[in-house]
Protein backbone atom coordinates (compact mmCIF):
# COMPACT_ATOMS: atom_id res chain seq x y z
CA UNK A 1 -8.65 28.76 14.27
CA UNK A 2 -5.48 28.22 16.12
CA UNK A 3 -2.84 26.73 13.75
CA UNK A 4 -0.88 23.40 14.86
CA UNK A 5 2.47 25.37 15.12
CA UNK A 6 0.98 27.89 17.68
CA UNK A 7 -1.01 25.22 19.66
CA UNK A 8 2.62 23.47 19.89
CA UNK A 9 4.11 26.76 21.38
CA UNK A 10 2.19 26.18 24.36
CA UNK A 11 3.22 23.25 25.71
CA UNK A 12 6.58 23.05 28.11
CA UNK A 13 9.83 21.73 26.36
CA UNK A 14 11.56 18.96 28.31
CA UNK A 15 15.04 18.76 28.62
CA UNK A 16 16.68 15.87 27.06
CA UNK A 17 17.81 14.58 29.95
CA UNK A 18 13.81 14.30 31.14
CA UNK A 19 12.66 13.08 27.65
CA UNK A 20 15.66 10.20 27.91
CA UNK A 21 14.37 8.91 31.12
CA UNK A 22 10.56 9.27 30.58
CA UNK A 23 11.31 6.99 27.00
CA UNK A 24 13.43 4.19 28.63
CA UNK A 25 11.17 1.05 30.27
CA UNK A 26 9.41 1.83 33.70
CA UNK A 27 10.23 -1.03 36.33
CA UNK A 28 7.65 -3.26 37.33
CA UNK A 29 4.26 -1.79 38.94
CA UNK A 30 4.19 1.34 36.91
CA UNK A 31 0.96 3.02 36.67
CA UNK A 32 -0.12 2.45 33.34
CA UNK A 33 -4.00 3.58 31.51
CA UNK A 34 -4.54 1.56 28.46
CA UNK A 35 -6.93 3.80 26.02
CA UNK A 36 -8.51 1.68 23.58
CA UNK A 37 -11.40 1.11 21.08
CA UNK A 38 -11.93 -2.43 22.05
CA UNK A 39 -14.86 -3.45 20.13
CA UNK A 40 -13.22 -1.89 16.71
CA UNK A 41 -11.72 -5.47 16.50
CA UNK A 42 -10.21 -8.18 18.36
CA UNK A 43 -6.69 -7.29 19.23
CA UNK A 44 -7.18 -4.67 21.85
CA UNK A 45 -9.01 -7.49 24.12
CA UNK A 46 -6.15 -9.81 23.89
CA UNK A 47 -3.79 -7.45 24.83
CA UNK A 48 -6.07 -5.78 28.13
CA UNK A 49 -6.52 -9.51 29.14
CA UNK A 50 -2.84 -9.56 28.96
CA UNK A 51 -2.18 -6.52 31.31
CA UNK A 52 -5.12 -7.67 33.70
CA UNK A 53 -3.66 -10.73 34.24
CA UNK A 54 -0.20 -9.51 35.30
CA UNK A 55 -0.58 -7.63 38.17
CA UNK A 56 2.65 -8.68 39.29
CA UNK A 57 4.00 -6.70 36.37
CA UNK A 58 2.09 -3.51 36.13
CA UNK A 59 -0.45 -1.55 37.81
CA UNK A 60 -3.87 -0.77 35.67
CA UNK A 61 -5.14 2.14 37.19
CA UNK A 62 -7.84 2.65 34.65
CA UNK A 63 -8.72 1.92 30.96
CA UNK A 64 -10.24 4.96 28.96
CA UNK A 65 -12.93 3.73 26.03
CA UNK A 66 -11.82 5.28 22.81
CA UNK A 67 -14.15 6.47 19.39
CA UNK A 68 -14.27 4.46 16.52
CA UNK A 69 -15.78 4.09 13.17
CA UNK A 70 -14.91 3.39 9.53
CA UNK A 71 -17.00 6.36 8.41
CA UNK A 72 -14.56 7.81 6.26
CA UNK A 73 -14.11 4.48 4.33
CA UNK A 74 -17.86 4.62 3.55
CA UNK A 75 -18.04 7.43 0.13
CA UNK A 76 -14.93 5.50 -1.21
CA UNK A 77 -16.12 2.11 -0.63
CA UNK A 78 -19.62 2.26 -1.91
CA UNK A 79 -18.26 3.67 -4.73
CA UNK A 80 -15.69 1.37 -5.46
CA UNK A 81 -18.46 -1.12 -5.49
CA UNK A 82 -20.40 0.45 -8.03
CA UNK A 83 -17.52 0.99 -10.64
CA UNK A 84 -16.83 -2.89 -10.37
CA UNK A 85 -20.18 -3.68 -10.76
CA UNK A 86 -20.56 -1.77 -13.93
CA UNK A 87 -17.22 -3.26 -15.46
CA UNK A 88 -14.23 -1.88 -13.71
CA UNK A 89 -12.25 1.01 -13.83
CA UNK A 90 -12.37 2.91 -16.86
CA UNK A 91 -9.67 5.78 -16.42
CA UNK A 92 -7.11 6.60 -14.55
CA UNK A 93 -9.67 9.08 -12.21
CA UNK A 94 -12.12 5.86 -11.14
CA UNK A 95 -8.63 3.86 -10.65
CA UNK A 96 -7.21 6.84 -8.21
CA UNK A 97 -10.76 7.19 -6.17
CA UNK A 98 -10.27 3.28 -5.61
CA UNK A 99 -7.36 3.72 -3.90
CA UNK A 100 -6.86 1.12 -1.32
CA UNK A 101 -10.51 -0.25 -1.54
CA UNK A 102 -10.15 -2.32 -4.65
CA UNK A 103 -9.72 -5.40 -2.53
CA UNK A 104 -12.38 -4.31 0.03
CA UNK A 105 -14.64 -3.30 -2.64
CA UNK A 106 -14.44 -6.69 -5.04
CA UNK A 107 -14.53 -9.16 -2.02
CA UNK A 108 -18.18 -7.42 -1.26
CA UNK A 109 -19.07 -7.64 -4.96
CA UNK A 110 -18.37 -11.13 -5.27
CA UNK A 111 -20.19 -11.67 -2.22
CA UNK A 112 -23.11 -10.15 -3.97
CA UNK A 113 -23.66 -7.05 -1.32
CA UNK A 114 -23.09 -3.38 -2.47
CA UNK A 115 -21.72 -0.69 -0.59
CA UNK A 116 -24.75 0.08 1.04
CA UNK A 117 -25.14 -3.31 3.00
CA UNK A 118 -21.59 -2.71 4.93
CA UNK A 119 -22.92 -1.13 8.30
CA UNK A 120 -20.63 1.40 9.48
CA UNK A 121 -21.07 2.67 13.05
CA UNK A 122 -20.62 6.60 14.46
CA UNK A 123 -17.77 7.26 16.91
CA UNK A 124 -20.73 8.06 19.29
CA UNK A 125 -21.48 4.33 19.12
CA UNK A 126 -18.30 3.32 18.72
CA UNK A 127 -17.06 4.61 22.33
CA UNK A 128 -19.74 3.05 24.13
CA UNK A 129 -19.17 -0.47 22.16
CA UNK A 130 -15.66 0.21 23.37
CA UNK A 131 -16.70 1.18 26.91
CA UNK A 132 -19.46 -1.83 27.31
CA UNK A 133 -16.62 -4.71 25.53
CA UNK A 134 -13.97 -3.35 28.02
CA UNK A 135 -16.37 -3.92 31.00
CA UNK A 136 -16.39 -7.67 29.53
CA UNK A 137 -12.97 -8.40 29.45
CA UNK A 138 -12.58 -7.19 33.07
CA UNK A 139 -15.34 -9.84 33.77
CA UNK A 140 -13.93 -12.41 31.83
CA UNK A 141 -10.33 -11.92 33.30
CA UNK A 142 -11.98 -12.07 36.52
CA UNK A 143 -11.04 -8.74 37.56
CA UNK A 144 -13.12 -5.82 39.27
CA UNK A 145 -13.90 -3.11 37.47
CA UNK A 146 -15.68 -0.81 39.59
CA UNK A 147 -13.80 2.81 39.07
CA UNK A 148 -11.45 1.47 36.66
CA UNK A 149 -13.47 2.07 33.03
CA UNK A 150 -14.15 5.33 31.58
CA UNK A 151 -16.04 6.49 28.88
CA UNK A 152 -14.07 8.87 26.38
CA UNK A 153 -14.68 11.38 23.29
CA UNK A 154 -18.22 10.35 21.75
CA UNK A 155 -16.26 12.22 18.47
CA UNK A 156 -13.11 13.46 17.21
CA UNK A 157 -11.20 16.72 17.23
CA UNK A 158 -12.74 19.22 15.19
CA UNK A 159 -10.01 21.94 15.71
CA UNK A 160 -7.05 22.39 18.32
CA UNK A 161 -9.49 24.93 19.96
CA UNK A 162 -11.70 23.05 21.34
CA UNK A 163 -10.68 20.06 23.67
CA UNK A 164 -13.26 17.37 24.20
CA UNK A 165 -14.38 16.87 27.83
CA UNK A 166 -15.01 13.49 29.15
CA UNK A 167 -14.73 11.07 31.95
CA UNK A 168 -11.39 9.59 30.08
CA UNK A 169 -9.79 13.34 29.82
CA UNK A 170 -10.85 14.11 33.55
CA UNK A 171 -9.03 10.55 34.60
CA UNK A 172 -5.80 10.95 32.40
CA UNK A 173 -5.34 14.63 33.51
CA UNK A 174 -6.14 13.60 37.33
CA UNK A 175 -3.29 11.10 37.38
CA UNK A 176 -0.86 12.78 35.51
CA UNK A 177 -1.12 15.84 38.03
CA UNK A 178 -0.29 13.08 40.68
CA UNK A 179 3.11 13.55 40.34
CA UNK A 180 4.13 11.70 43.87
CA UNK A 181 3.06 8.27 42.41
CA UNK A 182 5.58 8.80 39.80
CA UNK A 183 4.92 9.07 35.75
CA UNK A 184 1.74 7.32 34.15
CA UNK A 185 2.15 5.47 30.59
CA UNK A 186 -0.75 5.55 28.81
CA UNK A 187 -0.95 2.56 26.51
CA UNK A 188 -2.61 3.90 23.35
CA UNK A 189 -4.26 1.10 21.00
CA UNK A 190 -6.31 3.59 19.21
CA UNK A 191 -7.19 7.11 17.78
CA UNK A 192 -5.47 9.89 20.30
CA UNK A 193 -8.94 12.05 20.81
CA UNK A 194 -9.07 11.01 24.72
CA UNK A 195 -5.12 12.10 25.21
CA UNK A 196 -4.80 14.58 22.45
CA UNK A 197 -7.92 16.25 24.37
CA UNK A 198 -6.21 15.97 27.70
CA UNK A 199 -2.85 17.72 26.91
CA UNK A 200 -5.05 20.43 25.03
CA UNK A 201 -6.85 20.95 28.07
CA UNK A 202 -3.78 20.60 30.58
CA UNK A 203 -0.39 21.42 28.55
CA UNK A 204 0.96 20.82 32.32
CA UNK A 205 0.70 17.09 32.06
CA UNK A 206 3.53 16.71 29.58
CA UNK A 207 6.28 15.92 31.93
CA UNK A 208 4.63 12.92 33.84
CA UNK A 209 2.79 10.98 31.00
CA UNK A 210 4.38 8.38 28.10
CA UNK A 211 2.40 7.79 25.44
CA UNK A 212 2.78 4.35 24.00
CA UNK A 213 1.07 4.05 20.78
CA UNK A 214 0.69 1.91 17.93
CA UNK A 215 -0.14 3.31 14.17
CA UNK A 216 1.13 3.28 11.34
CA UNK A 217 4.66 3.34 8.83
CA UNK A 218 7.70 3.67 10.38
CA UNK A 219 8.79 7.66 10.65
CA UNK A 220 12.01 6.92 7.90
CA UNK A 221 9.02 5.13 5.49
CA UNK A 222 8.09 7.56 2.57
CA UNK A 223 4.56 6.29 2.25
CA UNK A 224 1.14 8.07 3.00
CA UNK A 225 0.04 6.99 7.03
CA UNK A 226 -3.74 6.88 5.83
CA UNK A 227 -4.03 3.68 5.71
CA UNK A 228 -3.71 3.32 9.57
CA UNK A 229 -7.24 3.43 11.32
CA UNK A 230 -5.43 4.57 14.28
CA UNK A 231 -3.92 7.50 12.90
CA UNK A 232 -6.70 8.44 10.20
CA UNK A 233 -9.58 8.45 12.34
CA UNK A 234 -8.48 11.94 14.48
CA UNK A 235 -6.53 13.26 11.90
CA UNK A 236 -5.53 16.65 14.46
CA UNK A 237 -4.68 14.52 17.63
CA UNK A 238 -2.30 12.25 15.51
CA UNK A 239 -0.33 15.33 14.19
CA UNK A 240 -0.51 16.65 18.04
CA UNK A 241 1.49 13.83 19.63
CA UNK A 242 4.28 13.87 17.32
CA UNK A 243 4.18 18.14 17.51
CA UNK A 244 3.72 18.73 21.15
CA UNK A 245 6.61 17.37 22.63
CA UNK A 246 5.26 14.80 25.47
CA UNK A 247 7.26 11.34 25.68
CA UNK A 248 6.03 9.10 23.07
CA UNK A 249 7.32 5.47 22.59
CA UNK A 250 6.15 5.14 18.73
CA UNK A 251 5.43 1.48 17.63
CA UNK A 252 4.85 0.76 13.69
CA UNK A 253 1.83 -1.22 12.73
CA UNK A 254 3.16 -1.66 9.43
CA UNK A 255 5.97 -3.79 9.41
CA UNK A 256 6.43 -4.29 13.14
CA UNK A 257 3.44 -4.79 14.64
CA UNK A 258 1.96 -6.60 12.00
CA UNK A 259 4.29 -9.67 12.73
CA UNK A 260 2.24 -10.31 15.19
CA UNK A 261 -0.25 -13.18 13.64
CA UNK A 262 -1.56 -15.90 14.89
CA UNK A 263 -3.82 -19.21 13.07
CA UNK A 264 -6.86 -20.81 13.42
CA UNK A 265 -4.99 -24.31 15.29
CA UNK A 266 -2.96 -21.72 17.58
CA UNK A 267 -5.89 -20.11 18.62
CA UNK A 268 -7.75 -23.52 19.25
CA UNK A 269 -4.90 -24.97 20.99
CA UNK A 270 -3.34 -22.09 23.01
CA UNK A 271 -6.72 -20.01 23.89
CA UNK A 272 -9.37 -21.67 23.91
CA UNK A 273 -8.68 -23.92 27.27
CA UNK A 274 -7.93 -20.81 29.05
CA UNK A 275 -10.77 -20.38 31.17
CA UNK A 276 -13.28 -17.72 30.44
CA UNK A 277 -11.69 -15.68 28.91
CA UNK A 278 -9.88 -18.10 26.53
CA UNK A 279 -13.23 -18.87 25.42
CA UNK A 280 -14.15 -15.28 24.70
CA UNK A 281 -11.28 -14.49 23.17
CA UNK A 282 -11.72 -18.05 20.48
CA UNK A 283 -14.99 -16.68 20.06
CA UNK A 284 -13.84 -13.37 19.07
CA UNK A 285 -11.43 -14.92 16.29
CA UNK A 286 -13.98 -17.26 15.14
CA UNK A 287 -16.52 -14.50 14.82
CA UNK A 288 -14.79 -11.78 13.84
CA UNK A 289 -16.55 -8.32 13.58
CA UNK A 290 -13.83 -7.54 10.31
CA UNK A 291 -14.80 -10.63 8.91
CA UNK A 292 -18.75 -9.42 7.90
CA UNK A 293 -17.38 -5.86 7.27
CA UNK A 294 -14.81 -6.66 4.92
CA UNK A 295 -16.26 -10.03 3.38
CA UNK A 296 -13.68 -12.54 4.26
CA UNK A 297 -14.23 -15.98 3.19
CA UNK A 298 -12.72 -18.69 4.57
CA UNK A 299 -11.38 -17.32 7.81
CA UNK A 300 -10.19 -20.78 9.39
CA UNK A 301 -7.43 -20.85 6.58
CA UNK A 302 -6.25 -17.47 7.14
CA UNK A 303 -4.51 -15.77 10.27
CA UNK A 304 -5.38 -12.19 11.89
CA UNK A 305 -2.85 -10.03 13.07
CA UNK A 306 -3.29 -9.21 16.76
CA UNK A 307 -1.64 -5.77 16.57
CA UNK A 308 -2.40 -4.23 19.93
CA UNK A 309 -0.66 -6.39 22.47
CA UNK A 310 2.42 -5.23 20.81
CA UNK A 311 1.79 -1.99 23.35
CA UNK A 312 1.99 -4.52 26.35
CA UNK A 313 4.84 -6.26 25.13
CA UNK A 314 7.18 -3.22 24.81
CA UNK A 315 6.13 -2.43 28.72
CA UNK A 316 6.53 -6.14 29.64
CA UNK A 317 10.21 -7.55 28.44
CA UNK A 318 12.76 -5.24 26.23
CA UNK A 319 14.03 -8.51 24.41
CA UNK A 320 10.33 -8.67 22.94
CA UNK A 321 10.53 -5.51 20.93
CA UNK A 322 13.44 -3.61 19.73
CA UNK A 323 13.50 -0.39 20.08
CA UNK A 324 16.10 2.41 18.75
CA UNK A 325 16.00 6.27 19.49
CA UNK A 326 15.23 8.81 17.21
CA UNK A 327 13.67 12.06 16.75
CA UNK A 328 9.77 12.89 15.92
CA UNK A 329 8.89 13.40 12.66
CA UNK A 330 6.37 15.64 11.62
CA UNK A 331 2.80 14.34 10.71
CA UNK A 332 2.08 16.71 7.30
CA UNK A 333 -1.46 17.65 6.34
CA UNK A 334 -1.53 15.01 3.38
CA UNK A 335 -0.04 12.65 6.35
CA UNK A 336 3.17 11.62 5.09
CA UNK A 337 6.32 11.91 7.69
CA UNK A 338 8.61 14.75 7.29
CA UNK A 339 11.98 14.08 9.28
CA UNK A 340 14.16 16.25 10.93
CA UNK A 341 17.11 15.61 13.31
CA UNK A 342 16.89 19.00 14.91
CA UNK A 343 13.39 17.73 16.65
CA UNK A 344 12.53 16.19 20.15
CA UNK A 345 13.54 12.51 20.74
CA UNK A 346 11.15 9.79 20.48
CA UNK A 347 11.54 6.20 20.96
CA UNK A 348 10.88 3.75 18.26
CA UNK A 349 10.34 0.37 17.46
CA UNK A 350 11.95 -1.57 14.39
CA UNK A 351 11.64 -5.56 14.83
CA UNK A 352 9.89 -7.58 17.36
CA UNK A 353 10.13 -11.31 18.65
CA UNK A 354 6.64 -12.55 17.66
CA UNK A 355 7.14 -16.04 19.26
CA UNK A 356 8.12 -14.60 22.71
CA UNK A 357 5.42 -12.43 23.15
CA UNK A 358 2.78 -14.81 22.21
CA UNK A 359 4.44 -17.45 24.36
CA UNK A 360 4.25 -15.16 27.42
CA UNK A 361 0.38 -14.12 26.44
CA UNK A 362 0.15 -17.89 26.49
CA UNK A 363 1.38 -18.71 29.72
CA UNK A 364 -0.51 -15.84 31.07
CA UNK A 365 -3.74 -16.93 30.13
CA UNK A 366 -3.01 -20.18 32.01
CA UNK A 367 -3.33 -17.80 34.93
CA UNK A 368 -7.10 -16.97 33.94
CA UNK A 369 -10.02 -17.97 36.44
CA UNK A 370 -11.52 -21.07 35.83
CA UNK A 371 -8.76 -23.67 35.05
């Protein structure tokens, strides 16, 4: 099995100069994919909706359906259930196999569930969710989507040696090897199988695709990055993008992109008038897939972070997120950052204006058939 390091080797360097100008804002009109696993949640439909709307400001020329599943919560979680139910943890070895589920894991036992009633679906089914729930939006926004949606990766990366083929890989590599139409950003809102696959299959690619993706700590945090379902999912592609070299504009879920919240009365004020898709979109936050999975009570008192439009606001205004240059870290095995100053630049975010981007999604949405 190729190791990381070598699979690295074979990709092109850029020269800084290159990397500089590939990181920096494209103007208006820039050919952009968004890849996303838009049923996972909610987020990733607010933020296409966003991007179809705005023609004026960029140019979708296709949106690639990414894997998902929270299979590899599933051991953990059921459990995590079980211990609870039979008092609690015990010793420090039920405590450390917890981990992060405790909450998860009491929520469902006070619910009166077990592990075993949380369905959990493959990345197989996830892609197609993802495909069929993208094809939606584009009919809500009241957009055509004939040769714009593409199935990706029914899985993930099972080693750096074998590439998965799909419709999404064929697409991204296609356009990238357009190089007369200028660079193509490729707005990533979820695992990295469909681009991780691409630049495995065509190292050529690196110098005329950005990837824009949100996961994550921020590369100076010293905390584990498993948490993130965007990085943990496709464990190899994650530690690809930051290895490989190609242009990455790297924007933190956790603390950046998690500013971006919104309530119950915003949503009901803001959305919901906004035509078709206003309505799907206050359906989506009143019926919330993560709402069954995770048992949450009570979800008209609480708010839910729309992470992913934080990918469209970056490409959209640079007063909306702020942005400072860096190098990549290194993505470790155990998945913990390890910096060093000698590496390839990357651009990164640090802070973000949550009311200005959700005023602008706002007016947007004004602009949605139907009103």
């Amino acid at each position: 099995m190729t190791s990381l390091k070598d699979i690295a080797a074979r990709f092109p360097t850029l020269d800084a100069d290159l990397m500089r100008s590939r990181l920096a804002r494209p103007a208006a009109g820039a050919r952009v994919i968004i890849d996303t696993d838009t049923a996972n949640e909610i987020d990733d439909q607010y933020a296409l909706a966003w991007a179809l709307l705005s023609p004026e400001r960029v140019n979708v020329i296709g949106v690639t359906a990414v894997p998902f599943s929270f299979q590899h919560h599933k051991e953990g979680l059921i459990k995590s259930v079980e211990i609870l139910q039979n008092g609690g943890p015990q010793n420090d070895v039920e405590e450390k196999f917890m981990g992060g589920l405790g909450g998860w894991a009491q929520r469902i036992v006070d619910a009166g569930r077990t592990g075993h009633d949380v369905k959990f679906v493959t990345p197989e089914q996830g892609v197609e969710l993802s495909y069929q729930e993208i094809l939606t939006i584009y009919d809500k926004c009241g957009v055509a989507s004939e040769g714009k949606v593409f199935r990706g990766s029914p899985a993930y990366l099972s080693d750096y040696d074998t590439p998965i083929e799909s419709d999404s890989t064929r697409f991204i590599i296609e356009q990238a090897r357009n190089r007369a139409d200028g660079p193509v950003y490729i707005l990533a809102m979820g695992a990295l199988t469909n681009i991780a696959s691409a630049l495995l299959l065509a190292p050529d690619i690196i110098d005329n695709i950005v990837v824009i993706w949100t996961a994550s700590f921020p590369s100076y945090a010293p905390f584990c990055n498993e948490p993130s379902l965007n990085l943990v999912q496709d464990r190899l592609a994650s530690r690809l993008l930051f290895e490989c070299g190609v242009p990455h504009v790297y924007l933190p879920g956790y603390h950046v992109g998690a500013q971006l919240s919104i309530s119950h009365p915003e949503m009901e004020q803001f959305v919901k008038p906004k035509g078709a898709i206003g309505a799907y979109l206050w359906h989506l936050y009143t019926n919330n897939p993560l709402h069954e999975m995770f048992a949450i009570t009570q979800p008209e008192t609480k708010t839910w972070v729309i992470w992913d439009i934080i990918n469209v606001a970056w490409l959209f205004d640079e007063k909306y997120v702020s942005m400072h240059m860096t190098t990549s870290p290194a993505l470790n095995e155990k998945l913990y950052w390890e910096t060093d100053p000698s590496r390839h630049l990357m651009a990164e975010a640090y802070d973000l204006d949550r009311d200005a981007i959700f005023e602008d999604l706002f007016e947007t949405l004004s602009r949605a058939p139907g009103l």
